[in-house]
PDBML (XML) file of the C-alpha atoms, coordinates in Angstrom:
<?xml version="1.0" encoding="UTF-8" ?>
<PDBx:datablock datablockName="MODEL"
   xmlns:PDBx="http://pdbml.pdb.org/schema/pdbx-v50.xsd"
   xmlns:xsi="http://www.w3.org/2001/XMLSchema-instance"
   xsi:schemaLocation="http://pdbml.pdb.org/schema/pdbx-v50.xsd pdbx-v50.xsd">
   <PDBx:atom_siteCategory>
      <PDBx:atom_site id="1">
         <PDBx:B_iso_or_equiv>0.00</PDBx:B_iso_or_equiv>
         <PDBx:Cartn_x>-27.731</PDBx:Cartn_x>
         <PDBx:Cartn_y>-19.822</PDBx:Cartn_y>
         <PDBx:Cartn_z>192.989</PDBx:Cartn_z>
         <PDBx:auth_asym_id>A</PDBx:auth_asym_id>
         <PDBx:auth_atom_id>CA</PDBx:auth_atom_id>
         <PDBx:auth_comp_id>UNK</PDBx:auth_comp_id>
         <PDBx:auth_seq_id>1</PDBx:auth_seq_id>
         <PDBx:group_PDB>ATOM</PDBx:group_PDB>
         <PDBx:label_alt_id xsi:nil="true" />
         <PDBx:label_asym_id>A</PDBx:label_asym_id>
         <PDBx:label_atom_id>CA</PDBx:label_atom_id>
         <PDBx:label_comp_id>UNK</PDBx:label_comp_id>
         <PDBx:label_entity_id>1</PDBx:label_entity_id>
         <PDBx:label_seq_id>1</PDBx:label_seq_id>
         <PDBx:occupancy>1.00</PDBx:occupancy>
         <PDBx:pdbx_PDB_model_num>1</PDBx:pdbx_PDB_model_num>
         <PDBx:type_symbol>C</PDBx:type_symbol>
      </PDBx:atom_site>
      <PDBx:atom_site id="2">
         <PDBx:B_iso_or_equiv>0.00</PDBx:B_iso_or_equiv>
         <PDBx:Cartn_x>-27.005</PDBx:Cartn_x>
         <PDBx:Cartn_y>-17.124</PDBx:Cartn_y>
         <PDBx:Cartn_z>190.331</PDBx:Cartn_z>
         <PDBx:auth_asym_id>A</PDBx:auth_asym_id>
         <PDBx:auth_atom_id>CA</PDBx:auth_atom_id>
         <PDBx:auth_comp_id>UNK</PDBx:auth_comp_id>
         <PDBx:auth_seq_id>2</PDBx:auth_seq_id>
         <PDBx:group_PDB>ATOM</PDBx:group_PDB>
         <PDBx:label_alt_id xsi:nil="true" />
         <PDBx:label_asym_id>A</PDBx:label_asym_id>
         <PDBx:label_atom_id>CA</PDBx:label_atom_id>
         <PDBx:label_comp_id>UNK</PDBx:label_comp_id>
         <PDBx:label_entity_id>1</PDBx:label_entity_id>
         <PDBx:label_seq_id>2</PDBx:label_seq_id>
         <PDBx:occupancy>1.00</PDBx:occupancy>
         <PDBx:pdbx_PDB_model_num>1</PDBx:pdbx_PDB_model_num>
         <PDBx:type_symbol>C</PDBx:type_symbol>
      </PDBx:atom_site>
      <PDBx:atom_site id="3">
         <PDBx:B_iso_or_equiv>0.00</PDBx:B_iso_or_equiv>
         <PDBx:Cartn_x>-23.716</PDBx:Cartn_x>
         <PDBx:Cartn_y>-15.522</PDBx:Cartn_y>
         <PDBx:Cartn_z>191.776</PDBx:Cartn_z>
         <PDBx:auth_asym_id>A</PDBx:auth_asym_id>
         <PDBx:auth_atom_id>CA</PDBx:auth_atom_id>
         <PDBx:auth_comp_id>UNK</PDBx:auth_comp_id>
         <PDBx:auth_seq_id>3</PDBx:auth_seq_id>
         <PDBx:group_PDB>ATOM</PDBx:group_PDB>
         <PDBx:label_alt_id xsi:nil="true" />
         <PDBx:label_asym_id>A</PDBx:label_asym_id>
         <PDBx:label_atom_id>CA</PDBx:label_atom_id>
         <PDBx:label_comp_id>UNK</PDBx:label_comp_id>
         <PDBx:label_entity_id>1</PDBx:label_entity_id>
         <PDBx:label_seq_id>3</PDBx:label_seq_id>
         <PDBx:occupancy>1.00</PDBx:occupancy>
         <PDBx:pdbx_PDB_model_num>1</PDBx:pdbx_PDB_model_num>
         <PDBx:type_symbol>C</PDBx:type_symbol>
      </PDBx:atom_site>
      <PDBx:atom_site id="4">
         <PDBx:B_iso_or_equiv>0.00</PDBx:B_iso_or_equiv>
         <PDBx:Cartn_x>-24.832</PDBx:Cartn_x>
         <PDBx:Cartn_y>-11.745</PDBx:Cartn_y>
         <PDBx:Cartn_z>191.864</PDBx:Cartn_z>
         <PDBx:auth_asym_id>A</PDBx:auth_asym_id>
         <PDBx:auth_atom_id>CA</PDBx:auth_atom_id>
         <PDBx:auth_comp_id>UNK</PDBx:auth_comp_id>
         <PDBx:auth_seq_id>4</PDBx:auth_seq_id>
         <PDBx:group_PDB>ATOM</PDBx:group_PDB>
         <PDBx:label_alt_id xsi:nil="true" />
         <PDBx:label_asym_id>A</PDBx:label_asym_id>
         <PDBx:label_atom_id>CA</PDBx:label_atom_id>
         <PDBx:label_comp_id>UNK</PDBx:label_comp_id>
         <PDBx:label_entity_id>1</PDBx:label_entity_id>
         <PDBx:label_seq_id>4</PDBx:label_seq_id>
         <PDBx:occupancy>1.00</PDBx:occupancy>
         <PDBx:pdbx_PDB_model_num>1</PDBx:pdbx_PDB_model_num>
         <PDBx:type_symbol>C</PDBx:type_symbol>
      </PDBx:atom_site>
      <PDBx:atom_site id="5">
         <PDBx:B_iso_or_equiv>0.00</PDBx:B_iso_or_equiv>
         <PDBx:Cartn_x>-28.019</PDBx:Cartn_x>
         <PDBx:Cartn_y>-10.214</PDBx:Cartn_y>
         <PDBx:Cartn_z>193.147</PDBx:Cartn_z>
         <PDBx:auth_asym_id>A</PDBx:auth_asym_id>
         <PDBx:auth_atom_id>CA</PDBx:auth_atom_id>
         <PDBx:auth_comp_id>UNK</PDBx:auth_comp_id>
         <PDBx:auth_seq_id>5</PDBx:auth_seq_id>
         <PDBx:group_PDB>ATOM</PDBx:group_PDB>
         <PDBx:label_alt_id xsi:nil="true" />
         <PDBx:label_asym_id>A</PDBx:label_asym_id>
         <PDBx:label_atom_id>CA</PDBx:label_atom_id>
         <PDBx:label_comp_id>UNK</PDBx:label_comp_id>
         <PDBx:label_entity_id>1</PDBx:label_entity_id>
         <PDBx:label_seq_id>5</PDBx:label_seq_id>
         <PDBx:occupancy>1.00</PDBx:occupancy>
         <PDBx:pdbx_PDB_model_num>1</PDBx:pdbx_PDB_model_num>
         <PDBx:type_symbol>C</PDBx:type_symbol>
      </PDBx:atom_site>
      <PDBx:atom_site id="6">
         <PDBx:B_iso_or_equiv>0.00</PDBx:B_iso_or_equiv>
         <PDBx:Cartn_x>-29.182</PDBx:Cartn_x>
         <PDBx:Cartn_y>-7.102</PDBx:Cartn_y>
         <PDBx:Cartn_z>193.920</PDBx:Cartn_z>
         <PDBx:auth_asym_id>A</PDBx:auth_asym_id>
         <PDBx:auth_atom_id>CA</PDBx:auth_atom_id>
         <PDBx:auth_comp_id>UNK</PDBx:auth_comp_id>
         <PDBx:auth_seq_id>6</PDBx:auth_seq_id>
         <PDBx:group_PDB>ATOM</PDBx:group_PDB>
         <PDBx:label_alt_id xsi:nil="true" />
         <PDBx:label_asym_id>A</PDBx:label_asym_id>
         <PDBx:label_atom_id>CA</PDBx:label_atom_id>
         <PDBx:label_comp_id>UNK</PDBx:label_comp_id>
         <PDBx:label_entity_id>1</PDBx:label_entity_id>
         <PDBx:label_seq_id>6</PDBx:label_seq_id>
         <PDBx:occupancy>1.00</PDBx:occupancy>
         <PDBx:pdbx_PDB_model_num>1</PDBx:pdbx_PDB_model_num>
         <PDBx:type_symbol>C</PDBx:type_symbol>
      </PDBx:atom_site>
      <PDBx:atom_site id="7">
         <PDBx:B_iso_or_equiv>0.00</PDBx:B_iso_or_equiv>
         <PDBx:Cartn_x>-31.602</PDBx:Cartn_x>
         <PDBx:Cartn_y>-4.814</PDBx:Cartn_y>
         <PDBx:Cartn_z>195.202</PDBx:Cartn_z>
         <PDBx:auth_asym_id>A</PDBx:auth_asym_id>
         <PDBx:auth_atom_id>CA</PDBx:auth_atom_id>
         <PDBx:auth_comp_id>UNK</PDBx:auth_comp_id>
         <PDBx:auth_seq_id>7</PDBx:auth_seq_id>
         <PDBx:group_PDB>ATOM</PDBx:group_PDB>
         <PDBx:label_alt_id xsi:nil="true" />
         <PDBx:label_asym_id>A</PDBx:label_asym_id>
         <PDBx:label_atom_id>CA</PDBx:label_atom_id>
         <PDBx:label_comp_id>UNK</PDBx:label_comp_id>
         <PDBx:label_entity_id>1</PDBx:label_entity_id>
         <PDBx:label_seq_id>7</PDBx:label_seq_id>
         <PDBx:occupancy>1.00</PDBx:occupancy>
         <PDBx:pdbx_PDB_model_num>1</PDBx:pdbx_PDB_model_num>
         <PDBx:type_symbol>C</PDBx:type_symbol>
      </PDBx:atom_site>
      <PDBx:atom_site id="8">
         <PDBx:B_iso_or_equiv>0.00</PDBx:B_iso_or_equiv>
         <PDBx:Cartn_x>-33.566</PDBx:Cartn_x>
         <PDBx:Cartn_y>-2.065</PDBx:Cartn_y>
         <PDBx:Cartn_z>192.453</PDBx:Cartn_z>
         <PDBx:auth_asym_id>A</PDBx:auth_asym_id>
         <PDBx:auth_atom_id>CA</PDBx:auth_atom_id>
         <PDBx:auth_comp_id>UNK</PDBx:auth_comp_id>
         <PDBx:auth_seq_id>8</PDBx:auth_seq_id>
         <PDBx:group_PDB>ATOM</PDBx:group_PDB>
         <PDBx:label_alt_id xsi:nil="true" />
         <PDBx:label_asym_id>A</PDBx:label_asym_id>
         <PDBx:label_atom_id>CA</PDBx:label_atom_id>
         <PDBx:label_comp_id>UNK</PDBx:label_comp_id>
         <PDBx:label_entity_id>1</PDBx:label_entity_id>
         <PDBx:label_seq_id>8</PDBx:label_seq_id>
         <PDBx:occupancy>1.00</PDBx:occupancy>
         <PDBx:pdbx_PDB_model_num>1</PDBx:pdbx_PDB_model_num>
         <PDBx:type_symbol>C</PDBx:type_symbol>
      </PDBx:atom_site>
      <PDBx:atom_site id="9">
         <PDBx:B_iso_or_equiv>0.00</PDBx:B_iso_or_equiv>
         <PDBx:Cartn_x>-35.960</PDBx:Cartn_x>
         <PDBx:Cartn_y>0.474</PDBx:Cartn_y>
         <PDBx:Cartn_z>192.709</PDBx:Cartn_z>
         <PDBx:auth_asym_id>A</PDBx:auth_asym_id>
         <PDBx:auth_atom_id>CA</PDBx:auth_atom_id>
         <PDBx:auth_comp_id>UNK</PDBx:auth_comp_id>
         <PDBx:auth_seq_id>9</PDBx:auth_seq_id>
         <PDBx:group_PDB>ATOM</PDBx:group_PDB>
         <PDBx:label_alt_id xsi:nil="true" />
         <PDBx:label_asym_id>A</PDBx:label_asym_id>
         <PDBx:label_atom_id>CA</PDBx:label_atom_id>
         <PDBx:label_comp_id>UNK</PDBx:label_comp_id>
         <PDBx:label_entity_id>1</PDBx:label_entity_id>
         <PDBx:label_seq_id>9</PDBx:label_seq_id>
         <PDBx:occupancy>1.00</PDBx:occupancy>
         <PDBx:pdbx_PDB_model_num>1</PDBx:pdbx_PDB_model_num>
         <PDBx:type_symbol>C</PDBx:type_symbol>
      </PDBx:atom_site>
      <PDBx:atom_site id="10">
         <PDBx:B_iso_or_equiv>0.00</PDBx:B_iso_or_equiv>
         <PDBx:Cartn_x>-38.124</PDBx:Cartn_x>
         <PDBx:Cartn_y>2.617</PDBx:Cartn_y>
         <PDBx:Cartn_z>190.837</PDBx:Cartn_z>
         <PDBx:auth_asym_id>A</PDBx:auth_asym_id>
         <PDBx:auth_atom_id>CA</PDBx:auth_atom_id>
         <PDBx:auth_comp_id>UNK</PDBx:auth_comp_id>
         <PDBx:auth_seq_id>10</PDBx:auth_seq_id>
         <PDBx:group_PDB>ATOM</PDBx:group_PDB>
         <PDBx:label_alt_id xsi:nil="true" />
         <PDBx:label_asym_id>A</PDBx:label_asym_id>
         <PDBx:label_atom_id>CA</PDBx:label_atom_id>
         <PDBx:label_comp_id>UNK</PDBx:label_comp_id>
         <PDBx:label_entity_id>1</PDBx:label_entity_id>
         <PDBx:label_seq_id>10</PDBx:label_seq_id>
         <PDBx:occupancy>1.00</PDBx:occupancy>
         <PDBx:pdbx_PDB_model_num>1</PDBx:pdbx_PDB_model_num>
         <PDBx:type_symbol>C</PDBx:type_symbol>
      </PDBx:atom_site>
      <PDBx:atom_site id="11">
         <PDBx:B_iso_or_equiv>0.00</PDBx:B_iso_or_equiv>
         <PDBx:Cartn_x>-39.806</PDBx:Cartn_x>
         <PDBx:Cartn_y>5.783</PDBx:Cartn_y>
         <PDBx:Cartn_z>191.481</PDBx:Cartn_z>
         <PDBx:auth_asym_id>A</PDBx:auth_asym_id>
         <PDBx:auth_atom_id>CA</PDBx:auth_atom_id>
         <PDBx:auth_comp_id>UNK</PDBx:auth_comp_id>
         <PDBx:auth_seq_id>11</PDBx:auth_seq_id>
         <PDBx:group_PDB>ATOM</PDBx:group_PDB>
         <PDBx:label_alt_id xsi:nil="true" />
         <PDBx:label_asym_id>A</PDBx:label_asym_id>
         <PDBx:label_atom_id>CA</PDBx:label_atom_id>
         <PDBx:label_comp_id>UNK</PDBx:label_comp_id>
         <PDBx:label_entity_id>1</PDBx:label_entity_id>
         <PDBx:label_seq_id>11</PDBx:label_seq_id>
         <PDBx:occupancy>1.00</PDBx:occupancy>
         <PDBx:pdbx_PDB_model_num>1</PDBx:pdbx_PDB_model_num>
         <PDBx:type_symbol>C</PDBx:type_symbol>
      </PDBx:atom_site>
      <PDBx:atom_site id="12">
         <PDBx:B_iso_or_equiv>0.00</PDBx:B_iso_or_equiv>
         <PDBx:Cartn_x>-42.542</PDBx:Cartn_x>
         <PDBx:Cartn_y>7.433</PDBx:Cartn_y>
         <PDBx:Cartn_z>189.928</PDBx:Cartn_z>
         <PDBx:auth_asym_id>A</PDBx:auth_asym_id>
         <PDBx:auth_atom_id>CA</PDBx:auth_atom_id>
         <PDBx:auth_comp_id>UNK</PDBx:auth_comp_id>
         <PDBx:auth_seq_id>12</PDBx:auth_seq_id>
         <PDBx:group_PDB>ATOM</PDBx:group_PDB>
         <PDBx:label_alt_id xsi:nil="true" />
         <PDBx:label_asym_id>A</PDBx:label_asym_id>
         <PDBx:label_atom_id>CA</PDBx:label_atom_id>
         <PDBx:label_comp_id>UNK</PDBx:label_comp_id>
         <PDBx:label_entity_id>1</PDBx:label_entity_id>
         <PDBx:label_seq_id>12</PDBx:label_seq_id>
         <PDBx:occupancy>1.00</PDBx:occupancy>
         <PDBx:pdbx_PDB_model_num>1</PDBx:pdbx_PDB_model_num>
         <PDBx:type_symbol>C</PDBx:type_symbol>
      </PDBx:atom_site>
      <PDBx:atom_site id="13">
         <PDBx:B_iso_or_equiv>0.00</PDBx:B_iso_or_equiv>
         <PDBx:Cartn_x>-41.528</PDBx:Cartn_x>
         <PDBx:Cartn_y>8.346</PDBx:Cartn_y>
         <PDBx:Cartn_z>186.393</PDBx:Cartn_z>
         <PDBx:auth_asym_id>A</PDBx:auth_asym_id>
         <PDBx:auth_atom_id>CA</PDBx:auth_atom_id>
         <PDBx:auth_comp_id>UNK</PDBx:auth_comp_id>
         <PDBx:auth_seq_id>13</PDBx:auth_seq_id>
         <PDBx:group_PDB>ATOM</PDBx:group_PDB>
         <PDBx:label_alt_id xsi:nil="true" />
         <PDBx:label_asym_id>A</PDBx:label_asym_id>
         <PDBx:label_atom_id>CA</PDBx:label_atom_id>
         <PDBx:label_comp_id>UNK</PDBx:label_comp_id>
         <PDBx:label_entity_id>1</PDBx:label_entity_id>
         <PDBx:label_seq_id>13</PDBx:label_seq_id>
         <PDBx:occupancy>1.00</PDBx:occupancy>
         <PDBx:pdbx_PDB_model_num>1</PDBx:pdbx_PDB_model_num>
         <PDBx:type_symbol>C</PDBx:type_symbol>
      </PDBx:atom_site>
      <PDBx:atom_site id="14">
         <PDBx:B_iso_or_equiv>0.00</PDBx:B_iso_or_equiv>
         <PDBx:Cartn_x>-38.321</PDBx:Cartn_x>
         <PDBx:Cartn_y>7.331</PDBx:Cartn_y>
         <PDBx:Cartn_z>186.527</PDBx:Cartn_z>
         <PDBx:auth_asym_id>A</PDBx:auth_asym_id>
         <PDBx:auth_atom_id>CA</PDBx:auth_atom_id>
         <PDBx:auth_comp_id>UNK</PDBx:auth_comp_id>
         <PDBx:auth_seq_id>14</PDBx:auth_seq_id>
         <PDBx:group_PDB>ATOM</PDBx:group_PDB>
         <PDBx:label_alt_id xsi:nil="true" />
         <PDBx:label_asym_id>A</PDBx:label_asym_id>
         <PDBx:label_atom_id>CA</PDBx:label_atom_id>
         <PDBx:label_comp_id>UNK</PDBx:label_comp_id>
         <PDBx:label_entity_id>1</PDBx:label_entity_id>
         <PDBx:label_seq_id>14</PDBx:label_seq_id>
         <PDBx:occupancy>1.00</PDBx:occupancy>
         <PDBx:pdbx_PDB_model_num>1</PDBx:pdbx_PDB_model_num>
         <PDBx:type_symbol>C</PDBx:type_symbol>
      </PDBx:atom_site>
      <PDBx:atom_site id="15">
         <PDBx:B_iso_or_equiv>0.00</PDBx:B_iso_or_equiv>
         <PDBx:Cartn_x>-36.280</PDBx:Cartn_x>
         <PDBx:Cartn_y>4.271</PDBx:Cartn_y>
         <PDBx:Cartn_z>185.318</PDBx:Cartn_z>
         <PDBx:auth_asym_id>A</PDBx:auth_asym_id>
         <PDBx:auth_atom_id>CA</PDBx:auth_atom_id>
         <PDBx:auth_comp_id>UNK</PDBx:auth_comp_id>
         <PDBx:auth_seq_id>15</PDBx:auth_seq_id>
         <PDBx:group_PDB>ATOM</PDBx:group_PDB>
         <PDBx:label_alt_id xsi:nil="true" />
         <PDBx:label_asym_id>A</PDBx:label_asym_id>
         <PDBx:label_atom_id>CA</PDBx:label_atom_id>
         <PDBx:label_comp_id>UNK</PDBx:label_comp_id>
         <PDBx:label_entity_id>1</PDBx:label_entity_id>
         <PDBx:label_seq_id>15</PDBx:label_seq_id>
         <PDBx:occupancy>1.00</PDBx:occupancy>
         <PDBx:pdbx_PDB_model_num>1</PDBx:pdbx_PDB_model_num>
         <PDBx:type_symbol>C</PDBx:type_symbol>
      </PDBx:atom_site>
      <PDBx:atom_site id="16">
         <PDBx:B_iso_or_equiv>0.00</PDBx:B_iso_or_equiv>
         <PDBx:Cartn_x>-36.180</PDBx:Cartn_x>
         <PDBx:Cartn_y>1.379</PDBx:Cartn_y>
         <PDBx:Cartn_z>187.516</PDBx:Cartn_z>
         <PDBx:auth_asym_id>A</PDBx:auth_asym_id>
         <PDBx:auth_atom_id>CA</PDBx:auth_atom_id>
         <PDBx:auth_comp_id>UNK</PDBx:auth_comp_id>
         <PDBx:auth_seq_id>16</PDBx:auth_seq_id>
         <PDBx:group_PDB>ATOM</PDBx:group_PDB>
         <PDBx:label_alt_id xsi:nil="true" />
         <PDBx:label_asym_id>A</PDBx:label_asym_id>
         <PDBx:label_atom_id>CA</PDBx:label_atom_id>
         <PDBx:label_comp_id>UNK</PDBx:label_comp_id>
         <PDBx:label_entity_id>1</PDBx:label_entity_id>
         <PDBx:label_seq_id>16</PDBx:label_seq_id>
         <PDBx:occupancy>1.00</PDBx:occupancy>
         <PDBx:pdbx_PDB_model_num>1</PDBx:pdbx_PDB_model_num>
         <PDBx:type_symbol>C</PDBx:type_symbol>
      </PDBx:atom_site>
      <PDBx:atom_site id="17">
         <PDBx:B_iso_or_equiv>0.00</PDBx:B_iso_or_equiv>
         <PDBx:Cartn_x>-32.319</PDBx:Cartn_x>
         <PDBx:Cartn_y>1.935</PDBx:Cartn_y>
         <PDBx:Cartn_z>188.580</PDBx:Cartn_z>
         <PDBx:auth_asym_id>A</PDBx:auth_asym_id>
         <PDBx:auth_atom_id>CA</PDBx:auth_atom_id>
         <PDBx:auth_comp_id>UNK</PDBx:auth_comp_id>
         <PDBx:auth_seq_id>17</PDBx:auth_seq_id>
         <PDBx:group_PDB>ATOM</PDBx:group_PDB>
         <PDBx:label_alt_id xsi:nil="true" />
         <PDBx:label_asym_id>A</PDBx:label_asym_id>
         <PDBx:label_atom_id>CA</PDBx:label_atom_id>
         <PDBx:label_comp_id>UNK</PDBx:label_comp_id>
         <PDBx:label_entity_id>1</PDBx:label_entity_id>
         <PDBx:label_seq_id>17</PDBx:label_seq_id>
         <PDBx:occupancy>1.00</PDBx:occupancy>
         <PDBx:pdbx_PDB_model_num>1</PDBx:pdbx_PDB_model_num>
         <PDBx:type_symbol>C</PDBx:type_symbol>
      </PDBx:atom_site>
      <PDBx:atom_site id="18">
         <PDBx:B_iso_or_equiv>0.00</PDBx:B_iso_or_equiv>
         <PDBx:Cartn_x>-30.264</PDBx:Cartn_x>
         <PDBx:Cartn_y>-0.462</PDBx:Cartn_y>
         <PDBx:Cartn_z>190.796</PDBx:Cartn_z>
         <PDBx:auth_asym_id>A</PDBx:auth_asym_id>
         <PDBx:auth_atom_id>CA</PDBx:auth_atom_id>
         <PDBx:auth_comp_id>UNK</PDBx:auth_comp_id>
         <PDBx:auth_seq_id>18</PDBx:auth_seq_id>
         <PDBx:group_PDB>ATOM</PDBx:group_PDB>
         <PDBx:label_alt_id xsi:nil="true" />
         <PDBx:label_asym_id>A</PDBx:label_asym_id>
         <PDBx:label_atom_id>CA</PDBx:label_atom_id>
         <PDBx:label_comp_id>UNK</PDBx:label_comp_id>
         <PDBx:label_entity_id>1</PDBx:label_entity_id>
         <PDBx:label_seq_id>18</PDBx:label_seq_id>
         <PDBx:occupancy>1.00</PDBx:occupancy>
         <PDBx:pdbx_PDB_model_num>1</PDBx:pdbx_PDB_model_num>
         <PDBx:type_symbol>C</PDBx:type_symbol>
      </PDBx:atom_site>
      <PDBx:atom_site id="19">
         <PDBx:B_iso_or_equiv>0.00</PDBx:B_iso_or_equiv>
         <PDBx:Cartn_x>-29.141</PDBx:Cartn_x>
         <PDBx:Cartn_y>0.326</PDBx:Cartn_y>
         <PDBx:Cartn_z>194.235</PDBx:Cartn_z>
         <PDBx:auth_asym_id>A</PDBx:auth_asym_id>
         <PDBx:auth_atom_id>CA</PDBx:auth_atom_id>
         <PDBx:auth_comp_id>UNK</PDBx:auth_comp_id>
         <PDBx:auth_seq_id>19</PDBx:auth_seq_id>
         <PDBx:group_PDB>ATOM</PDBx:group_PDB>
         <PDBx:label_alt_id xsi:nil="true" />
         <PDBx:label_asym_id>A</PDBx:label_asym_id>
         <PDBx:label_atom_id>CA</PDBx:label_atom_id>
         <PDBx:label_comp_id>UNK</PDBx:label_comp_id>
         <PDBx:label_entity_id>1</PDBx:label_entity_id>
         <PDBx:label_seq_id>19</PDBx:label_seq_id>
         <PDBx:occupancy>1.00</PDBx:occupancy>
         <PDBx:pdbx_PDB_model_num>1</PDBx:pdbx_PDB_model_num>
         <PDBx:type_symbol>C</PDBx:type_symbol>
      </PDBx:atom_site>
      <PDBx:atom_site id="20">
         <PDBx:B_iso_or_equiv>0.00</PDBx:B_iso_or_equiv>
         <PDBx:Cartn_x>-26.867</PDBx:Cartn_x>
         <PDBx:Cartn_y>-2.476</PDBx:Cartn_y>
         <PDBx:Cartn_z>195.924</PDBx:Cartn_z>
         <PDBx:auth_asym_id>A</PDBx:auth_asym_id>
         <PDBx:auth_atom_id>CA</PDBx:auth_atom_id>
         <PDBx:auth_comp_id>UNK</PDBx:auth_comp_id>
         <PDBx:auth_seq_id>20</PDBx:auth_seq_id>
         <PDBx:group_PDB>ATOM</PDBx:group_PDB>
         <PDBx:label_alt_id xsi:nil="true" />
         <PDBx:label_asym_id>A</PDBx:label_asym_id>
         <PDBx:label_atom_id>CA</PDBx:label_atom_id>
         <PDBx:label_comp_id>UNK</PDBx:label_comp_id>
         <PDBx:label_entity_id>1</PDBx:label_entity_id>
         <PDBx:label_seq_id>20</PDBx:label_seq_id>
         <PDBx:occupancy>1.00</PDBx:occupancy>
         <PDBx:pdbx_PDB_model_num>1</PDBx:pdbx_PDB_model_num>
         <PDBx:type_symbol>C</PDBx:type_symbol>
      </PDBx:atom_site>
      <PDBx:atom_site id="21">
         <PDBx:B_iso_or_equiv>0.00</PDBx:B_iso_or_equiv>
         <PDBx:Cartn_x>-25.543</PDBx:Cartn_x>
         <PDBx:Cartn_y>-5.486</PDBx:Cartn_y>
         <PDBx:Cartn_z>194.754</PDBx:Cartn_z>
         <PDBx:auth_asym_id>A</PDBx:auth_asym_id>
         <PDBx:auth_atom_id>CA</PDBx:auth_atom_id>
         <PDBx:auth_comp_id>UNK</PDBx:auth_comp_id>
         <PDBx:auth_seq_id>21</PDBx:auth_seq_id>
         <PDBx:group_PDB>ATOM</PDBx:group_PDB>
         <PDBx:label_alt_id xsi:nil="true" />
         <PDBx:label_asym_id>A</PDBx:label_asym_id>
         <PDBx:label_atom_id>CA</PDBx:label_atom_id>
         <PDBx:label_comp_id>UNK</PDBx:label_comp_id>
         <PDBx:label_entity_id>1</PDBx:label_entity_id>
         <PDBx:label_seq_id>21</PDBx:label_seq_id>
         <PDBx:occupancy>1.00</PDBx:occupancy>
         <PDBx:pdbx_PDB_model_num>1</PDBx:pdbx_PDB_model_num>
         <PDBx:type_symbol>C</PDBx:type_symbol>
      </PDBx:atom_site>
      <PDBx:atom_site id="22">
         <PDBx:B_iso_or_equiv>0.00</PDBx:B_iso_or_equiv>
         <PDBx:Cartn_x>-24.216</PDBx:Cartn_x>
         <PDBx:Cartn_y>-8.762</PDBx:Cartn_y>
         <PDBx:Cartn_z>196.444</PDBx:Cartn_z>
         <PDBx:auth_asym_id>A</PDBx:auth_asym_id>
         <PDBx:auth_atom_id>CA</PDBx:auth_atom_id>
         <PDBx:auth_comp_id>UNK</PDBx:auth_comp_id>
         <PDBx:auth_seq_id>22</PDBx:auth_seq_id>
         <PDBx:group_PDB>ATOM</PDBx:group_PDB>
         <PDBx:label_alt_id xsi:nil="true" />
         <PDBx:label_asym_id>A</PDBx:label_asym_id>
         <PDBx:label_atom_id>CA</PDBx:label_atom_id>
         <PDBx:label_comp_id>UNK</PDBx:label_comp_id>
         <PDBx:label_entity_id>1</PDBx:label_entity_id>
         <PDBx:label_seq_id>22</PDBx:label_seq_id>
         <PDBx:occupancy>1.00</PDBx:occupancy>
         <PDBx:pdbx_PDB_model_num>1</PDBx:pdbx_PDB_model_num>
         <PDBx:type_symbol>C</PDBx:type_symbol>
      </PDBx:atom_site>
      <PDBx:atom_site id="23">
         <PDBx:B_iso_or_equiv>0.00</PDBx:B_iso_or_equiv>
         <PDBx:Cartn_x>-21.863</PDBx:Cartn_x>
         <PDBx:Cartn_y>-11.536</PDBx:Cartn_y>
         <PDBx:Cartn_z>195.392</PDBx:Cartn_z>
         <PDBx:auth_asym_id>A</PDBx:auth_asym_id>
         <PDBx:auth_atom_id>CA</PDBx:auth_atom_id>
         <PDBx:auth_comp_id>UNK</PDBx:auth_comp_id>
         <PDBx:auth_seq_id>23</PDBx:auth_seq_id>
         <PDBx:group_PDB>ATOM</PDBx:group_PDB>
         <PDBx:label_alt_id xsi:nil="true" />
         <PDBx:label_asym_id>A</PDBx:label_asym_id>
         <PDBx:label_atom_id>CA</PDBx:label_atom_id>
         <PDBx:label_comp_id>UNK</PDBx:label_comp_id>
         <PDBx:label_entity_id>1</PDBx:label_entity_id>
         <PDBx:label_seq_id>23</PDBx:label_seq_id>
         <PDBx:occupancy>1.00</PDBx:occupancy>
         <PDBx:pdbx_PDB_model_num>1</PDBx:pdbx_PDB_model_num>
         <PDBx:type_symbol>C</PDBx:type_symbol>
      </PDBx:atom_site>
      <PDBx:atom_site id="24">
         <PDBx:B_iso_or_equiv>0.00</PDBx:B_iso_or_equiv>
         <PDBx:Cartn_x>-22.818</PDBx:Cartn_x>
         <PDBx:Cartn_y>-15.553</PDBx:Cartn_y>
         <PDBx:Cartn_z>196.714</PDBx:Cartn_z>
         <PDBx:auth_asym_id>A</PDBx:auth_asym_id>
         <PDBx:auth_atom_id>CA</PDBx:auth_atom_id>
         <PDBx:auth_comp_id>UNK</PDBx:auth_comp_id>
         <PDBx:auth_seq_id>24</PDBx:auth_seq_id>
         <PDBx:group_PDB>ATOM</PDBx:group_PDB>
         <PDBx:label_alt_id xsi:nil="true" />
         <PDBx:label_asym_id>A</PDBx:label_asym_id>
         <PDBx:label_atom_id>CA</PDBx:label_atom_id>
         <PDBx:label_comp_id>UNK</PDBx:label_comp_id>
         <PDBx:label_entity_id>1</PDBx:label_entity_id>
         <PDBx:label_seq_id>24</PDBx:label_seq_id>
         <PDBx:occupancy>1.00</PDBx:occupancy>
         <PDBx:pdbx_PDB_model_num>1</PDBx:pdbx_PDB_model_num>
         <PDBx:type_symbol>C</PDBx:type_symbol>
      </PDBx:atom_site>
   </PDBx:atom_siteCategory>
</PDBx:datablock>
């Protein structure tokens, strides 16, 4: 119900980062 969610990721080592987002 939150308005904006989104996809992240996070590869070894690195900071979880996010990728694509999408409005309701």
């Amino acid at each position: 119900s939150t308005n904006l969610m989104g996809w992240y990721r996070q590869a070894p080592g690195k900071q979880r980062e996010l990728v694509a987002t999408i409005s309701k």
